[in-house]
N, C-alpha and C. Protein backbone atom coordinates (compact mmCIF):
# COMPACT_ATOMS: atom_id res chain seq x y z
N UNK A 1 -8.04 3.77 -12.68
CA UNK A 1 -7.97 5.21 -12.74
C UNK A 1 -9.32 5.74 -13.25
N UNK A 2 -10.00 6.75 -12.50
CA UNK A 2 -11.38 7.61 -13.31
C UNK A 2 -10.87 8.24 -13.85
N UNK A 3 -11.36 8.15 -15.35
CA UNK A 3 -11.09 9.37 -16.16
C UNK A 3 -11.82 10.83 -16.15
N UNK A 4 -13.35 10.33 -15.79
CA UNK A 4 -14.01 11.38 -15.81
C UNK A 4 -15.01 10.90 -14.62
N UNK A 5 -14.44 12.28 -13.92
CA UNK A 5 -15.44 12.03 -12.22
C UNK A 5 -17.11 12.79 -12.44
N UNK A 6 -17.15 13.24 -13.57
CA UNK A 6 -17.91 14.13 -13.45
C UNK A 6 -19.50 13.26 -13.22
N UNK A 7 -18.78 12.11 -13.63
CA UNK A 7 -20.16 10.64 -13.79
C UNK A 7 -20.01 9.83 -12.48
N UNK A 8 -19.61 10.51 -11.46
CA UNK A 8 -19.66 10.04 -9.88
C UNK A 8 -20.73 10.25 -9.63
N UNK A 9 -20.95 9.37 -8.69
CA UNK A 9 -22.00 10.07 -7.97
C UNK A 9 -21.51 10.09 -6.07
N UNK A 10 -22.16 10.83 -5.29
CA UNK A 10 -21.97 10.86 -3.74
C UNK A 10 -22.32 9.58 -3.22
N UNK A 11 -21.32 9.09 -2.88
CA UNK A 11 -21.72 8.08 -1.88
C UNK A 11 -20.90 7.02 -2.47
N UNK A 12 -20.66 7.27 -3.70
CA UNK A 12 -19.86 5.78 -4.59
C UNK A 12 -18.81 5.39 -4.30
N UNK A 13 -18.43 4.09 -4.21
CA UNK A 13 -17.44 3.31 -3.46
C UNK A 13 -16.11 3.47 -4.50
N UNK A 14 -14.79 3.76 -3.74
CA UNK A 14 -13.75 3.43 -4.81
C UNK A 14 -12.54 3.66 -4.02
N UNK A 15 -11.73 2.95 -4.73
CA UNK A 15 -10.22 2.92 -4.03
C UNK A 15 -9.08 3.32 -4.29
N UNK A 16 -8.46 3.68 -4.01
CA UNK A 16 -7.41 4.68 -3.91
C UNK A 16 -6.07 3.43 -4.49
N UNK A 17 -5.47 4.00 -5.52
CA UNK A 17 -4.22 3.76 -6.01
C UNK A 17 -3.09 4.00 -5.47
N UNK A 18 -2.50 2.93 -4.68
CA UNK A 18 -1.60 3.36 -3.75
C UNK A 18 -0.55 3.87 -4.69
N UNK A 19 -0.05 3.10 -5.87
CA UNK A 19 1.00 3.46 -6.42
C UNK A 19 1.25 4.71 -7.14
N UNK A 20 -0.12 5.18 -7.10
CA UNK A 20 -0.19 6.77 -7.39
C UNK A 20 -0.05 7.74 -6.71
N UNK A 21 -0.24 7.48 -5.05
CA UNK A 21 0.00 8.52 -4.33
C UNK A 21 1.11 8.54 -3.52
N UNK A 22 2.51 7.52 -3.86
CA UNK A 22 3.18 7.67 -2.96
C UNK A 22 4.08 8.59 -2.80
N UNK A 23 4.17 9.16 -3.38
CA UNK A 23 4.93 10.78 -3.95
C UNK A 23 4.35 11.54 -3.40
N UNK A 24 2.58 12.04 -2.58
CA UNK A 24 2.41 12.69 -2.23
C UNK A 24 1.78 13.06 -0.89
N UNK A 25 1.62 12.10 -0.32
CA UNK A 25 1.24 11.49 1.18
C UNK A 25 1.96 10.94 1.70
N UNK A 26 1.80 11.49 3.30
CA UNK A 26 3.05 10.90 4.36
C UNK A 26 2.80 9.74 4.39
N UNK A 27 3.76 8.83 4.68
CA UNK A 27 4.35 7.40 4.84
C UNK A 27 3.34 7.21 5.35
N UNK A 28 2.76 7.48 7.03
CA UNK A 28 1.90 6.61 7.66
C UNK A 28 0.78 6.39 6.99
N UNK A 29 0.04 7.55 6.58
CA UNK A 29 -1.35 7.15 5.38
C UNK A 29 -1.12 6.18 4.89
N UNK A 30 -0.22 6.43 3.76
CA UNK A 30 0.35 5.46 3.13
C UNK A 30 0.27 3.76 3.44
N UNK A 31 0.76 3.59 4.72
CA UNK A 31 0.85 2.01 5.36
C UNK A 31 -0.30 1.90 5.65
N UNK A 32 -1.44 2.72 6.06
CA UNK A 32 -2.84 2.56 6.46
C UNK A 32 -3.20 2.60 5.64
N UNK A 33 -3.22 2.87 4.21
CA UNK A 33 -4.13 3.03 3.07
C UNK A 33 -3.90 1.50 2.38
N UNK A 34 -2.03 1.04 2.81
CA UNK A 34 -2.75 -0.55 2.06
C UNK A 34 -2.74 -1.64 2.60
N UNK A 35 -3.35 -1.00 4.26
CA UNK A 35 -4.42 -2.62 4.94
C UNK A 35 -5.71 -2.22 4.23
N UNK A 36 -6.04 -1.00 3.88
CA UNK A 36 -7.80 -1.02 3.20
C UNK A 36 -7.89 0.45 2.58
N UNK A 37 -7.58 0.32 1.31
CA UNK A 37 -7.75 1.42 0.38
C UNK A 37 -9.26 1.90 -0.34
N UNK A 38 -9.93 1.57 0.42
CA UNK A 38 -11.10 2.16 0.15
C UNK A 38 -12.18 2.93 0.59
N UNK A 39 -12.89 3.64 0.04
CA UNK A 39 -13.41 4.81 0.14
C UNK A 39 -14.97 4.95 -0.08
N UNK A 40 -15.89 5.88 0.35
CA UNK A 40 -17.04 6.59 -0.52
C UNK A 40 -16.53 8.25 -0.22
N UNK A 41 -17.32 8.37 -1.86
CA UNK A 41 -17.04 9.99 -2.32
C UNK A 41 -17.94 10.45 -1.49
N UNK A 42 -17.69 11.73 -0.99
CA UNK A 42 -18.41 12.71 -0.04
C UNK A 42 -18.39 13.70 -0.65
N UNK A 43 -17.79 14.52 -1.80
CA UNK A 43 -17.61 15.19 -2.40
C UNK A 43 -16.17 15.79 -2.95
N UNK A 44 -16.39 17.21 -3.69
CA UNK A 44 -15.24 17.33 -4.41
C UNK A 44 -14.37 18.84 -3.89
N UNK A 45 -13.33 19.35 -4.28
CA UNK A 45 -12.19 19.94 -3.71
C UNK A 45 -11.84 20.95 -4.94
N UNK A 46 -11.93 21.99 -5.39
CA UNK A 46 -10.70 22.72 -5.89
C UNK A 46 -9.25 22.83 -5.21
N UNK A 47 -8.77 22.35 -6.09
CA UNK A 47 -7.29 22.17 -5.21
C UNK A 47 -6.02 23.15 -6.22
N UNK A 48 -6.45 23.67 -7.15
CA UNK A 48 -5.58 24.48 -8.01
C UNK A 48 -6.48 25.23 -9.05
N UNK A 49 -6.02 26.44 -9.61
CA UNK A 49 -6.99 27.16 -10.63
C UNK A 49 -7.80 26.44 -11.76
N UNK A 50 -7.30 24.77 -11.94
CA UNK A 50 -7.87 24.50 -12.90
C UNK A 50 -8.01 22.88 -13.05
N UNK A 51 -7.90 22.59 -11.16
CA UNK A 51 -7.97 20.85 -11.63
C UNK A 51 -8.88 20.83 -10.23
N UNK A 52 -9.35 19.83 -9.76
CA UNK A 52 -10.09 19.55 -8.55
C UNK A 52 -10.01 18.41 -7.94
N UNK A 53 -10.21 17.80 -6.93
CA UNK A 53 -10.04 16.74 -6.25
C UNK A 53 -11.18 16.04 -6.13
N UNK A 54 -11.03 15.05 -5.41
CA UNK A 54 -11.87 14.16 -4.58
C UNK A 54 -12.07 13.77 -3.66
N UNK A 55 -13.30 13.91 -2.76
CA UNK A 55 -12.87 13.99 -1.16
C UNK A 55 -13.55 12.69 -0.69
N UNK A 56 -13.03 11.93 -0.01
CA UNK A 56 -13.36 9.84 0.41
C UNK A 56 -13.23 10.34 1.53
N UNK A 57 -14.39 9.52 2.14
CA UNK A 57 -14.45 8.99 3.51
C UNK A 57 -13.52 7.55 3.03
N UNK A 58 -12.52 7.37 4.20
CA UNK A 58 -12.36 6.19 3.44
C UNK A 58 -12.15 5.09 4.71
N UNK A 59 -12.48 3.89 4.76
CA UNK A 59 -12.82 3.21 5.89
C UNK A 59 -11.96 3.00 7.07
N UNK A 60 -10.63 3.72 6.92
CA UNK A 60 -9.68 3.71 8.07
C UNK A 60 -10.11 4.42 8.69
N UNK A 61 -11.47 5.36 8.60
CA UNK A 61 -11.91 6.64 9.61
C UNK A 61 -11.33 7.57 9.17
N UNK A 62 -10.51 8.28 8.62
CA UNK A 62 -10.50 9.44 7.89
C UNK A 62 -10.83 10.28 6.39
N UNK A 63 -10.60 11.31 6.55
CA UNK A 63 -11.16 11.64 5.32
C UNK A 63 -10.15 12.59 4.17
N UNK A 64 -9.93 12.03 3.04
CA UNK A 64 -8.66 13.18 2.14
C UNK A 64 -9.15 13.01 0.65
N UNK A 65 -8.57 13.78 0.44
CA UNK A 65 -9.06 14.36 -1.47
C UNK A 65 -8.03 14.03 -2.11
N UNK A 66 -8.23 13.44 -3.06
CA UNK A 66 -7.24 12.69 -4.14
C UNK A 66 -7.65 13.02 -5.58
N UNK A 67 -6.77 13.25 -6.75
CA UNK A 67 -6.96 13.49 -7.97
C UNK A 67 -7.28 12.05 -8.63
N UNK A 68 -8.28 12.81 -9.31
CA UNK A 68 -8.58 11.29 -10.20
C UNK A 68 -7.86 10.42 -10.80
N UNK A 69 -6.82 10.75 -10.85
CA UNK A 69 -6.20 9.24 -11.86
C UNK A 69 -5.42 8.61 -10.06
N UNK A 70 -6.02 9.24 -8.90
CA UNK A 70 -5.21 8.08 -7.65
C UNK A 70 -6.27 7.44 -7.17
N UNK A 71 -7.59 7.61 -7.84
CA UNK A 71 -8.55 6.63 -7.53
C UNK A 71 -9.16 5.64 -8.42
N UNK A 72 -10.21 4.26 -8.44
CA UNK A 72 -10.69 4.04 -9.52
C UNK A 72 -12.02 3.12 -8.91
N UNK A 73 -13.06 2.79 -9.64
CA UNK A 73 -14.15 2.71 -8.76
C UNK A 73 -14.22 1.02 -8.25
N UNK A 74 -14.96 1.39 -7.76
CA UNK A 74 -15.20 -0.43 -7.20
C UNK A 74 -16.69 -0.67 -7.11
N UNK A 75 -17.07 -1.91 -6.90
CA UNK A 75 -18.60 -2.11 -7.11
C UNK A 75 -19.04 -2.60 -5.69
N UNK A 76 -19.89 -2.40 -5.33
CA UNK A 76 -20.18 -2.60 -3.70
C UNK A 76 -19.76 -4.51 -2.92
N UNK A 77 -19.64 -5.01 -3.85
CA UNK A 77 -19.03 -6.41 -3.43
C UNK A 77 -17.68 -6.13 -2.83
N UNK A 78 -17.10 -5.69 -3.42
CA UNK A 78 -15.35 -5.28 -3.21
C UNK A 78 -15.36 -4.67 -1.80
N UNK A 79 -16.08 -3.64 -1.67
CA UNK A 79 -16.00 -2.51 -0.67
C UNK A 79 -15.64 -3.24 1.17
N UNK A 80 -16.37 -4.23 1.02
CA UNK A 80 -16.60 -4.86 2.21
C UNK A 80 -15.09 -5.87 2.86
């Protein structure tokens, strides 16, 4: 889990917590997110008056914004 994204940087590799988002993404993501849950940050999202997201390219070819505690980082060995 990131606690604090604010020490991201663009482009940084990280992967998505499946067990965090299954409450809020349709099923199919879901089954595609855990043959390969990982991502680079492209940037960030206001998603409510007072919290913000995170927006991953993430290697299945698409792209979605996730709150920080459904991601956590990885180091470029992992990514591959």
């Amino acid at each position: 889990m990131i606690r604090d994204s604010s020490k991201l940087k663009q482009g940084q590799l990280l992967k998505v917590e499946i067990e965090a988002i299954k409450d809020r993404l349709p099923k199919e993501l879901i089954n595609q997110l855990s043959l390969d849950p990982k991502g680079k940050l492209i940037g960030y999202k206001m998603v409510d008056g007072n919290q913000f997201g995170l927006v991953v390219k993430l290697n299945i070819g698409t792209t979605q914004w996730f709150f920080e505690e459904e991601l956590s980082e990885i180091d470029g060995q992992d990514f591959l």
